[in-house]
Protein backbone atom coordinates (compact mmCIF):
# COMPACT_ATOMS: atom_id res chain seq x y z
CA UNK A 1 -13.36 9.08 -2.71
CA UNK A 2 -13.74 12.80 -1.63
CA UNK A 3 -13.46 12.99 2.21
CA UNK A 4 -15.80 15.49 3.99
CA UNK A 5 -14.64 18.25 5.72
CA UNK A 6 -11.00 17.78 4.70
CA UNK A 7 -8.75 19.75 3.04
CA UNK A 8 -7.37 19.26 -0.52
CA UNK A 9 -4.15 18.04 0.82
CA UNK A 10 -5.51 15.54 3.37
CA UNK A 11 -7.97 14.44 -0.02
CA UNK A 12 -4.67 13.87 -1.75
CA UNK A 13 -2.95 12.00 0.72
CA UNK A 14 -5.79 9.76 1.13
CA UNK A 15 -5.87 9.15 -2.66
CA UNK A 16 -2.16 8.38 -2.82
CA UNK A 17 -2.83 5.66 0.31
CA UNK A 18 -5.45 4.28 -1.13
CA UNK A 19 -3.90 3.53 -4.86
CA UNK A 20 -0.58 2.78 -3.07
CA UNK A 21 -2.86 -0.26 -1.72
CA UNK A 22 -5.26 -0.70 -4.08
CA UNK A 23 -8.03 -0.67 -1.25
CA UNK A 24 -11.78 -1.72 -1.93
CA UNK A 25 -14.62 0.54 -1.09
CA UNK A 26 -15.08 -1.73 2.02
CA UNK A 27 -11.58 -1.05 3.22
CA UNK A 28 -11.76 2.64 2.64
CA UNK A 29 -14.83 2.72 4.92
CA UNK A 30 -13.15 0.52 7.72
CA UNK A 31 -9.73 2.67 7.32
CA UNK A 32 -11.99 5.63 7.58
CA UNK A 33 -14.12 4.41 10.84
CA UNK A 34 -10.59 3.03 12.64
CA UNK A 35 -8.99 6.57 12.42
CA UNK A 36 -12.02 8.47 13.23
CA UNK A 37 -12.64 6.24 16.54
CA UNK A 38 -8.87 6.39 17.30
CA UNK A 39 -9.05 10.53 17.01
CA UNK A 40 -12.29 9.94 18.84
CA UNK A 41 -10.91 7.78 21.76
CA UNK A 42 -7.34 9.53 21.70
CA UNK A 43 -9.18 12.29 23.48
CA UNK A 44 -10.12 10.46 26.69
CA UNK A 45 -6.51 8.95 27.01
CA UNK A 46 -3.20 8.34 25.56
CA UNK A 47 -3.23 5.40 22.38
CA UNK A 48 -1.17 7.20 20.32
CA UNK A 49 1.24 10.25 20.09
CA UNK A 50 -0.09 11.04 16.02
CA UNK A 51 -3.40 12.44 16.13
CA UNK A 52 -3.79 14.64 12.96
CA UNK A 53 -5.64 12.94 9.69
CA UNK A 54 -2.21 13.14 7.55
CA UNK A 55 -0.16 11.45 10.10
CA UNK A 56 -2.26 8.91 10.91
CA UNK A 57 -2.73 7.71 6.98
CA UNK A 58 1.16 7.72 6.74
CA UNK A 59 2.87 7.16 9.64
CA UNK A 60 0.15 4.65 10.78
CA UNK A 61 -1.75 2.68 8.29
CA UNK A 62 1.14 3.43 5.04
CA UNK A 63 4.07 2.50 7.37
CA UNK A 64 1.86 -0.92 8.43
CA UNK A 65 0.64 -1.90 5.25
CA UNK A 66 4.11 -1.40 3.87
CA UNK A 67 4.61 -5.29 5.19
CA UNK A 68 2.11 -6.38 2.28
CA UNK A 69 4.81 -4.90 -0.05
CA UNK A 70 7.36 -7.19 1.22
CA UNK A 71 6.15 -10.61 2.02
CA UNK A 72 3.55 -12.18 0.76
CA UNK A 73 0.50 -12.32 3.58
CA UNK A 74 -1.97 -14.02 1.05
CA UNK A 75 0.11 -16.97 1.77
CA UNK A 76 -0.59 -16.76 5.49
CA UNK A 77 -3.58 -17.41 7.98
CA UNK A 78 -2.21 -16.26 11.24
CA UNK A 79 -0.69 -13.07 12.31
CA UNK A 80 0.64 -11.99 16.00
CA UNK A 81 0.81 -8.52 16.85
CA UNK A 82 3.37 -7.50 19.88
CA UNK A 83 2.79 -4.48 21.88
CA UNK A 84 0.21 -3.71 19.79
CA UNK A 85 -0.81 -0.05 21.43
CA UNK A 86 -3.94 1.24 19.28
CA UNK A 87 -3.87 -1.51 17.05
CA UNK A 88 -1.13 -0.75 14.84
CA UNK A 89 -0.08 -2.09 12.65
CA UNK A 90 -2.18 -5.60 13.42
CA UNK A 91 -5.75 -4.01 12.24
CA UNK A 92 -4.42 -2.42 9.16
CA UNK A 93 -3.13 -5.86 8.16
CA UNK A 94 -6.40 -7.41 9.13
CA UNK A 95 -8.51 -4.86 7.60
CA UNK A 96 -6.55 -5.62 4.19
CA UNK A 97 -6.23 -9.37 4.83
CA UNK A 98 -9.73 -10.04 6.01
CA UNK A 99 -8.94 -13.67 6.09
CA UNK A 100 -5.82 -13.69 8.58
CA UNK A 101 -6.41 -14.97 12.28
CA UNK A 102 -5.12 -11.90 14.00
CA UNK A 103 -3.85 -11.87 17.96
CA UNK A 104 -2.94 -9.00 19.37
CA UNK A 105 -0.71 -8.44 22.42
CA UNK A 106 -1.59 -5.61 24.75
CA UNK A 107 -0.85 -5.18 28.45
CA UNK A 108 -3.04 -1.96 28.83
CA UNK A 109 -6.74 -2.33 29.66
CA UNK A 110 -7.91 0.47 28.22
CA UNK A 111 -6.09 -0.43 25.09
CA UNK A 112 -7.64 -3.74 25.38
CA UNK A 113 -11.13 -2.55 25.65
CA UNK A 114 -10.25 -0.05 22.78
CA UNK A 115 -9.31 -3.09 20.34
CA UNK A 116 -11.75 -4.96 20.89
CA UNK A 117 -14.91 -2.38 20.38
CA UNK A 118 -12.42 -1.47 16.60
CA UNK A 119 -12.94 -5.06 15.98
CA UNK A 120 -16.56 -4.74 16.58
CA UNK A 121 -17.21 -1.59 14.74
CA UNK A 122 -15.31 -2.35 11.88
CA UNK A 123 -17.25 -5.79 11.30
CA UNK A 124 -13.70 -7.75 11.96
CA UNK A 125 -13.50 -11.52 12.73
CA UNK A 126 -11.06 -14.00 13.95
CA UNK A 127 -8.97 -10.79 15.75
CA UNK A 128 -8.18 -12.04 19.79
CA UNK A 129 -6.43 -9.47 22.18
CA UNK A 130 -4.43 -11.01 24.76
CA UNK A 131 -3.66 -8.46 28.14
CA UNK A 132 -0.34 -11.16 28.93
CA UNK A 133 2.82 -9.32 28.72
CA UNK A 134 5.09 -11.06 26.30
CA UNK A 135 7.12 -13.49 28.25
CA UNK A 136 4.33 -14.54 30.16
CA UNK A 137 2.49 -14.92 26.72
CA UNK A 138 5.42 -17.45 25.16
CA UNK A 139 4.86 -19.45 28.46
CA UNK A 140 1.95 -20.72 27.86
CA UNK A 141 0.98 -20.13 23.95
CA UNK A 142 1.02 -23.58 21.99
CA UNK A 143 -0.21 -22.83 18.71
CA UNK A 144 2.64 -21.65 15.46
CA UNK A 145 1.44 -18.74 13.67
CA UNK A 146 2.57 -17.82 10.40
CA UNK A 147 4.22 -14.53 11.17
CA UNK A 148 5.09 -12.57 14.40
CA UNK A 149 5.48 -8.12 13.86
CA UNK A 150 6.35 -6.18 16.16
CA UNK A 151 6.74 -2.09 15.91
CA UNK A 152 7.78 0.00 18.48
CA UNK A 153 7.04 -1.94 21.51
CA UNK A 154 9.74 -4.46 22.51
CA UNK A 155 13.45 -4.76 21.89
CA UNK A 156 14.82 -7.23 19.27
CA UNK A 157 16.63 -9.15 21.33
CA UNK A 158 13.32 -9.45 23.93
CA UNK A 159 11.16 -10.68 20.88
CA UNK A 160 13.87 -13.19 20.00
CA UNK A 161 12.66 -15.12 23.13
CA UNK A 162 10.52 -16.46 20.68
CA UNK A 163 12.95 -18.79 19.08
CA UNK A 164 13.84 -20.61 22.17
CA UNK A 165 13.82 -24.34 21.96
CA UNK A 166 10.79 -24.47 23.83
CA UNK A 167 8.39 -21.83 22.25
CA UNK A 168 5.83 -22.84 20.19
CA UNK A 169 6.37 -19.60 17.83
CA UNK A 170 10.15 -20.94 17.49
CA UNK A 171 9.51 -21.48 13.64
CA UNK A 172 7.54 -18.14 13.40
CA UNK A 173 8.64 -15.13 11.38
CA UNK A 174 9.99 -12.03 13.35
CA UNK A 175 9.17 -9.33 11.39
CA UNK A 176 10.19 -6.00 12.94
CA UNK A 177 9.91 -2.20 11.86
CA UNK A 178 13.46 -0.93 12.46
CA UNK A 179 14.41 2.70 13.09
CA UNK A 180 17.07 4.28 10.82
CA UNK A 181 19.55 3.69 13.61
CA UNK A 182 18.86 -0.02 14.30
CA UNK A 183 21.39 -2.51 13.77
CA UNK A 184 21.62 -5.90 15.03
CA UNK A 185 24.16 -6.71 17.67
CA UNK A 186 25.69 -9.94 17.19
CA UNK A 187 23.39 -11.90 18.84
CA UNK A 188 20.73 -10.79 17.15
CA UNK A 189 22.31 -10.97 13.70
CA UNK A 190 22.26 -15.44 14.56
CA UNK A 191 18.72 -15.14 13.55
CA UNK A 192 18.45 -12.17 10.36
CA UNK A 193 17.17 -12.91 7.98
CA UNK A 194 17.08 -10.53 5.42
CA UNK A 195 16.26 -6.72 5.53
CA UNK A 196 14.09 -4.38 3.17
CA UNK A 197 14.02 -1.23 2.88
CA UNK A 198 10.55 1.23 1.87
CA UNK A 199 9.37 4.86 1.71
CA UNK A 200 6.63 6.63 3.89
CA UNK A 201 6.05 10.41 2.52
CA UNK A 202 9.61 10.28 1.35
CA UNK A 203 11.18 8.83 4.15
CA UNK A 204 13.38 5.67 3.84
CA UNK A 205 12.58 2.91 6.58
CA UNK A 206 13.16 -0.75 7.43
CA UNK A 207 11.54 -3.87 7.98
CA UNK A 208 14.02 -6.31 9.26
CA UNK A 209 12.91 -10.34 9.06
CA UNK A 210 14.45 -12.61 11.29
CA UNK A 211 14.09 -16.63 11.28
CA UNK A 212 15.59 -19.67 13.54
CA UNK A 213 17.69 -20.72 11.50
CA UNK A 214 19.21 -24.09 13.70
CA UNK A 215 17.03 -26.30 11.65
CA UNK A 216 15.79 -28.11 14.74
């Protein structure tokens, strides 16, 4: 697909996203109308710090859809997104999963209204966006979902509230995109899992997995 009005290098790394992914026509279009409303929106107020086509392909969508490469999401149905921001990386995952039930966690209302007019525009369903911060949230949630991710929002060991004795996400999977720097302290390390590593643009990052592991 030839982009219009970008430059041969923006063409290219729109090519190398989409074979990395193997995306439809009908993804490429969605992909397309989620970063052109989040450029669009960016504008009026703060979702996110990358703005510029390039970034937004790799350090956005690339770096979210890396998860597909490293657990097996066709095996899912439902998907929790924590501290969400603009979306990322729950719609991404949605957009290439059309059939996952999608929540996503976001305090800020204008955030909120954001998501939920991307869910309209891109022709989305079964995506809910929840304004409860994320204790409040594990209070009173009482359904399991397949997987819990998290980037760039909470702290480990805040997200590992979730394995409590009386959450209902307790047999959840944590998944959680690590900085280069991360590593688990040892109370965090009682529920790792396992740790993967993958490459944006060149650059080596982390998803780290993390599971209750008690049995109970």
């Amino acid at each position: 697909m030839l982009l219009q009005n970008k430059t041969e290098q923006e063409n290219r790394v729109w090519g190398s996203f989409v074979g990395r992914f193997s995306l439809t026509a009908k993804q490429q279009e969605q992909f397309l109308s989620y970063l052109a409303y989040l450029i669009q929106e960016n504008q009026k107020f703060n979702i996110t710090a990358i703005t510029d086509f390039e970034s937004i392909v790799g350090d956005h969508f690339t770096d979210a859809l890396a998860l597909s490469e490293k657990m097996d999401l066709t095996a899912c149905t439902s998907l929790i997104d924590v501290g969400t921001g603009g979306g990322l990386p729950g719609i991404p995952l949605k957009i290439m999963y059309p059939h996952l039930q999608i929540l996503l966690i976001e305090v800020n209302q204008k955030k909120v209204t954001f998501l939920e007019e991307v869910a309209v525009r891109l022709g989305l369903e079964d995506v809910e966006v929840c304004d409860l911060d994320w204790r409040s949230f594990l209070r009173g949630y009482d359904q399991t979902p397949d997987v819990v991710i998290a980037r760039a929002s909470l702290s480990v060991e805040e997200l590992q509230r979730m394995f409590k004795g009386s959450s209902a996400l307790k047999h959840s999977t944590l998944v959680y995109w690590a900085s280069k720097y991360w590593n688990a302290t040892q109370r965090e390390a009682q529920f790792l899992d396992r740790e993967e590593s993958y490459s944006v643009d060149h650059k080596l990052r982390r998803l780290v997995f993390f599971k209750d592991k008690s049995g109970e």
